[in-house]
C-alpha atoms as a PDB file:
ATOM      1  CA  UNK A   1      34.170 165.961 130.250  1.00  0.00           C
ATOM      2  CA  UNK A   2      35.695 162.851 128.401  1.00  0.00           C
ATOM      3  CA  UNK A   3      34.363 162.285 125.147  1.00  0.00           C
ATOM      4  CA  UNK A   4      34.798 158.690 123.955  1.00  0.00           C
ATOM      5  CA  UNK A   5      36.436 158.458 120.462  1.00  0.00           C
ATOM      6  CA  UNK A   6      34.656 155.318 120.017  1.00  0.00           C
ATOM      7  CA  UNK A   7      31.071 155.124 121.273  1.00  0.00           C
ATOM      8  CA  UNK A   8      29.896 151.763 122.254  1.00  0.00           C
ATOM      9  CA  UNK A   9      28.154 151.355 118.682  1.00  0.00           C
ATOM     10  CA  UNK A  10      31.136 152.257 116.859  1.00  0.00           C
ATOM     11  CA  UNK A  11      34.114 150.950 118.280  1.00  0.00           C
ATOM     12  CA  UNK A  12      36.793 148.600 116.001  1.00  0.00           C
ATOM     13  CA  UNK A  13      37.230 145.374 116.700  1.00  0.00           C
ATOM     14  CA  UNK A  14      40.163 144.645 119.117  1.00  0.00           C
ATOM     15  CA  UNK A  15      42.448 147.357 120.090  1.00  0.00           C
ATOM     16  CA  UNK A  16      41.815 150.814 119.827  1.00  0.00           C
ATOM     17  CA  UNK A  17      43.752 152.484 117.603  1.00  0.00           C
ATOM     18  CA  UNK A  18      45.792 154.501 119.775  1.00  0.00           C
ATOM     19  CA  UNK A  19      46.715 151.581 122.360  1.00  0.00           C
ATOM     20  CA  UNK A  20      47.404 149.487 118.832  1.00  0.00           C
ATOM     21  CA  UNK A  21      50.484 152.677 117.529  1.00  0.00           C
ATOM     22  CA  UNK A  22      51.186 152.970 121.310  1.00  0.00           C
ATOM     23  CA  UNK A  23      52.084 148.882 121.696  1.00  0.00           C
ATOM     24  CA  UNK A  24      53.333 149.027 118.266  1.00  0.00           C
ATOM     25  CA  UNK A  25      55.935 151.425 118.844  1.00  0.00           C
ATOM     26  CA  UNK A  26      56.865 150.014 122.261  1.00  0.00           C
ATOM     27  CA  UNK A  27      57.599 147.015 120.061  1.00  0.00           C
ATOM     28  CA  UNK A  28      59.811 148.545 117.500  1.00  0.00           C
ATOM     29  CA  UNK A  29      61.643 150.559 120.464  1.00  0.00           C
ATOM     30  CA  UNK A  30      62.661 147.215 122.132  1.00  0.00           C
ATOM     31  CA  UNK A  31      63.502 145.589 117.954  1.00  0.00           C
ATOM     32  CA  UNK A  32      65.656 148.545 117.783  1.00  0.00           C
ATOM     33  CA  UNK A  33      67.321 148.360 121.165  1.00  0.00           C
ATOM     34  CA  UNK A  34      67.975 144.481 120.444  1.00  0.00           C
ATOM     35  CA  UNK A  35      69.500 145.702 117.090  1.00  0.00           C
ATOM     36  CA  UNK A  36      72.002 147.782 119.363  1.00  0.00           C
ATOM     37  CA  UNK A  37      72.982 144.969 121.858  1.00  0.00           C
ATOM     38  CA  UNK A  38      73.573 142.980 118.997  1.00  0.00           C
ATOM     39  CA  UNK A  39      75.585 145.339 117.284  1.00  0.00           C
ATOM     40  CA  UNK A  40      77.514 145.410 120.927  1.00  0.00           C
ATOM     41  CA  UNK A  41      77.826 141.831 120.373  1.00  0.00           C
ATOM     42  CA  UNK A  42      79.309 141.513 117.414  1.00  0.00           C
ATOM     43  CA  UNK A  43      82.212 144.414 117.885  1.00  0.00           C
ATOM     44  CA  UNK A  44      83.035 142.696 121.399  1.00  0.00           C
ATOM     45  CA  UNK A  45      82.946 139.498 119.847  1.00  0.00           C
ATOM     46  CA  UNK A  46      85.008 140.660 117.057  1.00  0.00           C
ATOM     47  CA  UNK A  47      87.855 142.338 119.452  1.00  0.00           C
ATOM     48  CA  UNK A  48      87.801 139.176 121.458  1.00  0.00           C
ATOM     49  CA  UNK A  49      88.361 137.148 118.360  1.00  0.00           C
ATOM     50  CA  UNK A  50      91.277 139.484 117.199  1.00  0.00           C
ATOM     51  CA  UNK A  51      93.151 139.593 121.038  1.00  0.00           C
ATOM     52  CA  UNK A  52      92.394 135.568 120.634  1.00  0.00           C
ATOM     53  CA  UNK A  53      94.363 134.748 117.465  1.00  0.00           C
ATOM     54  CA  UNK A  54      97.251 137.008 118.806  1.00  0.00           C
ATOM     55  CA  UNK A  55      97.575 135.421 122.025  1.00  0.00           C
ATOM     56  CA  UNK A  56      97.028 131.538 120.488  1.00  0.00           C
ATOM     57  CA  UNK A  57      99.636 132.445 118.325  1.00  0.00           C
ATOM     58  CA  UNK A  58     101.850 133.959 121.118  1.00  0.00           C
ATOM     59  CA  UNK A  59     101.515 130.931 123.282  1.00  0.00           C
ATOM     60  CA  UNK A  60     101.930 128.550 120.222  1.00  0.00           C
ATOM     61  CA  UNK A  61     105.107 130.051 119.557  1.00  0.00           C
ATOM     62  CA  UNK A  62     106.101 130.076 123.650  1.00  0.00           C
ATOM     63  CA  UNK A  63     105.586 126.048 124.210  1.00  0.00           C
ATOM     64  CA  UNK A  64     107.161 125.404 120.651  1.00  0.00           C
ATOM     65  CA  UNK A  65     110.760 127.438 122.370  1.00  0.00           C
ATOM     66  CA  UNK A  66     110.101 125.857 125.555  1.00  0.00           C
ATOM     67  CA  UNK A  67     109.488 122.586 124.051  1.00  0.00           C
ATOM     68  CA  UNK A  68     113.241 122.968 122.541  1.00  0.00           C
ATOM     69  CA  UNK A  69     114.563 124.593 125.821  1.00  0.00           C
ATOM     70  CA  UNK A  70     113.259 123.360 128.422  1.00  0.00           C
ATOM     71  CA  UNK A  71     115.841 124.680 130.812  1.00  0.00           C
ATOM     72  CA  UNK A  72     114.520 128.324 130.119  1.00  0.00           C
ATOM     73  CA  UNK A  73     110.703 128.114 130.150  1.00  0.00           C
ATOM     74  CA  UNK A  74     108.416 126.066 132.925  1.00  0.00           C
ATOM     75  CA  UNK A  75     105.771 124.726 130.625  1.00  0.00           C
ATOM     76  CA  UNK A  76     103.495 124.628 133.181  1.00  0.00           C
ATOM     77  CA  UNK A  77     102.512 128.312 133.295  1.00  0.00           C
ATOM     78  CA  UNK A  78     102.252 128.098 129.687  1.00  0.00           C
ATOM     79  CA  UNK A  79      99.598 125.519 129.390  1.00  0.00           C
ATOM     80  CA  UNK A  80      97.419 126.941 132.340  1.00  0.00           C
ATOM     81  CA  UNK A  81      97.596 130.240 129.660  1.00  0.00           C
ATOM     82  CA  UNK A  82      96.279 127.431 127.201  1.00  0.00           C
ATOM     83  CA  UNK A  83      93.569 126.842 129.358  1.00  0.00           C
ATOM     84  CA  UNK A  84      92.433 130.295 129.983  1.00  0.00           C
ATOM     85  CA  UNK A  85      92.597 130.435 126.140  1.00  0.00           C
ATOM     86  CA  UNK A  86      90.047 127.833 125.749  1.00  0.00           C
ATOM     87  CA  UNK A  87      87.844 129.565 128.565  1.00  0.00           C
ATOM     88  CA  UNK A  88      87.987 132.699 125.758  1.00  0.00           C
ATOM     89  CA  UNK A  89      86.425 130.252 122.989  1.00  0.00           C
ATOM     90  CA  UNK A  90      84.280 129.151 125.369  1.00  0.00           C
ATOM     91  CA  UNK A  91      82.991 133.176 125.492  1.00  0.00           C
ATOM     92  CA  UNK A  92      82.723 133.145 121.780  1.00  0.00           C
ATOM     93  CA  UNK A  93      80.717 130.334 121.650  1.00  0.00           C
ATOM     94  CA  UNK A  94      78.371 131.923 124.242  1.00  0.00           C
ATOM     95  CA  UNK A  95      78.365 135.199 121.849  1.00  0.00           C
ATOM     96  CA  UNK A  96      77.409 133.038 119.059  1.00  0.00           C
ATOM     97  CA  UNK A  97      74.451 131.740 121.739  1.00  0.00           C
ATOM     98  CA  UNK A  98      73.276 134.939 122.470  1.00  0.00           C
ATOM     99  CA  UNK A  99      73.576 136.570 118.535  1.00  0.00           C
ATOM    100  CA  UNK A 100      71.145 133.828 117.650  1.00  0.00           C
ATOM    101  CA  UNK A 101      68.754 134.142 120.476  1.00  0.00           C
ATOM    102  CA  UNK A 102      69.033 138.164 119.907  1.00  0.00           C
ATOM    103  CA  UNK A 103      68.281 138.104 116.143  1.00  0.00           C
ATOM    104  CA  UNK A 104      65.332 135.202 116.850  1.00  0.00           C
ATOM    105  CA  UNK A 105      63.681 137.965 119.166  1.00  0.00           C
ATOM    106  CA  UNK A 106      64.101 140.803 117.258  1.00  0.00           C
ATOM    107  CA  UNK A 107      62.674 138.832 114.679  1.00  0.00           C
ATOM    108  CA  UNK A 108      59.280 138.247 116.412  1.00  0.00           C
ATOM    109  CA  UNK A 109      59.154 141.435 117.772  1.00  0.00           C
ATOM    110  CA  UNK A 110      59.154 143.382 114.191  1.00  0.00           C
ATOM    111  CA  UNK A 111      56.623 140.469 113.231  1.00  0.00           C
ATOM    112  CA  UNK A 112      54.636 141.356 116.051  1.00  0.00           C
ATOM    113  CA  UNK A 113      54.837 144.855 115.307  1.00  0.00           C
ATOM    114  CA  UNK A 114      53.700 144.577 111.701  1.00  0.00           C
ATOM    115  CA  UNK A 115      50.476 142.067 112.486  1.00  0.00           C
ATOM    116  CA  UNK A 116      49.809 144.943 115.073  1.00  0.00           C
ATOM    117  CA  UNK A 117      49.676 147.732 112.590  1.00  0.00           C
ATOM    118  CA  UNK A 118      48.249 145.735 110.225  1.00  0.00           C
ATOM    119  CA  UNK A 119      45.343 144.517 112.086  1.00  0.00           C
ATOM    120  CA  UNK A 120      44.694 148.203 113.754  1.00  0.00           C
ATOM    121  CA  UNK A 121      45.404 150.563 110.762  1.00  0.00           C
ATOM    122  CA  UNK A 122      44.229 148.427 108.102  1.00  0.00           C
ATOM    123  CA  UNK A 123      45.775 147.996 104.612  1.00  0.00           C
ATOM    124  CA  UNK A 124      45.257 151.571 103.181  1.00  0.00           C
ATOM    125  CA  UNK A 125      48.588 152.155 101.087  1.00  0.00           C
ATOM    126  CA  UNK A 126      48.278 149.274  99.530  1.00  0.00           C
ATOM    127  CA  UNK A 127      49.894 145.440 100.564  1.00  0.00           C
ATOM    128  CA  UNK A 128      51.639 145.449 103.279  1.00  0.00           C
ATOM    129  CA  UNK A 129      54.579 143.577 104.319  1.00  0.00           C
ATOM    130  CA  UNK A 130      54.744 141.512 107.335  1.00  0.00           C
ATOM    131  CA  UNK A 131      57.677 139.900 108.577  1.00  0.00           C
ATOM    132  CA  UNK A 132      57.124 136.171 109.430  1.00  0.00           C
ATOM    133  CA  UNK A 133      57.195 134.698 112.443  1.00  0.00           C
ATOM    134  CA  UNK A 134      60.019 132.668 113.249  1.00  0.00           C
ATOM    135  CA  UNK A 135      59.170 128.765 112.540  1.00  0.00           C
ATOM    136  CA  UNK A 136      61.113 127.562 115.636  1.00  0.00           C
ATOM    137  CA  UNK A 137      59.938 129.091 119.062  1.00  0.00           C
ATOM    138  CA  UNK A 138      63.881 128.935 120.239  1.00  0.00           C
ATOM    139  CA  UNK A 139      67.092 128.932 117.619  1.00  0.00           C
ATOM    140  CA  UNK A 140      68.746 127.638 120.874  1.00  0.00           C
ATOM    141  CA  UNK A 141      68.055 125.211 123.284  1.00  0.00           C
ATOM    142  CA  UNK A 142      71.606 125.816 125.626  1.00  0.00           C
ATOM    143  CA  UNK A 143      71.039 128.135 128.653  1.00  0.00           C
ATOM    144  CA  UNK A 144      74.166 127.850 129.892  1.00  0.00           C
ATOM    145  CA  UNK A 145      78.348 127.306 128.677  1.00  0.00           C
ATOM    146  CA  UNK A 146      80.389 124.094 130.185  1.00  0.00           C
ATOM    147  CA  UNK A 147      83.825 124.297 129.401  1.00  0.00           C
ATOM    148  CA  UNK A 148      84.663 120.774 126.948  1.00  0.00           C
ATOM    149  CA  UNK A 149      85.473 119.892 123.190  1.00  0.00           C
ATOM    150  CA  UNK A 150      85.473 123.145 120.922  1.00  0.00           C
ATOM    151  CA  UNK A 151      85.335 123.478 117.663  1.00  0.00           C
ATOM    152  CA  UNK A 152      85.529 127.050 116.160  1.00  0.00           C
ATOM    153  CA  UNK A 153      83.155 127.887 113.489  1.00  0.00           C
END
């Protein structure tokens, strides 16, 4: 037989305690994984960043030698290597996109979190600290990357 923890007389307002840790570590699970991707993030953006300067500089140094001998290089293959240089800012950019959006979410989810075990477990060990909710409901607006004008930040 099932014994109710909360008989209809005495049950809390709102979510039962157990559903309320249950959802509220669900919660912090996902603000932790988000705390890994962007973790991901950042060391792939960072390698891409390193491999970027060394080839810029490469290629800078390539068209400046066949811009003084032309008979030995064919430009040409050296500016469509420009091009797929400026496809690689356009993938930084994108990280930058997605490091916002990342932290934003995490962001509301530990705020989420907090009300949650707040409003279920009460304020027993004195004040509690809740995170607050982001003002803006999205730090960005793009959802998608068009190749164009860069500028590196």
């Amino acid at each position: 037989m099932l014994i109710d923890p909360f008989p209809p007389d005495s049950a809390p307002p709102g979510l039962p305690l157990l559903a309320a840790a249950d959802l509220q570590d669900h919660l912090m699970v996902a603000s932790n994984d988000l705390d890994r991707l962007q973790r991901l993030l950042s060391d792939a953006s960072e390698s891409l960043m390193g491999h970027f300067y060394g080839a810029a500089g490469e290629l800078k140094q390539l068209l400046h030698i066949a811009a003084h001998h032309p008979e030995v290089f064919d430009a040409t293959r050296l500016h469509v290597a420009m091009e797929h240089l400026a496809g690689a800012i356009t993938a930084m950019q994108f990280q930058d996109l997605a490091a916002q959006l990342v932290t934003h979410t995490e962001r509301r989810l530990r705020s989420c979190a907090d009300r949650l075990a707040l409003e279920a477990m009460g304020d027993d060990d004195g004040p509690s600290i809740v995170e607050a909710m982001p003002l803006r409901p999205n730090p960005v607006t793009q959802d998608e990357m068009d190749a164009g004008s860069i500028e590196l930040f």
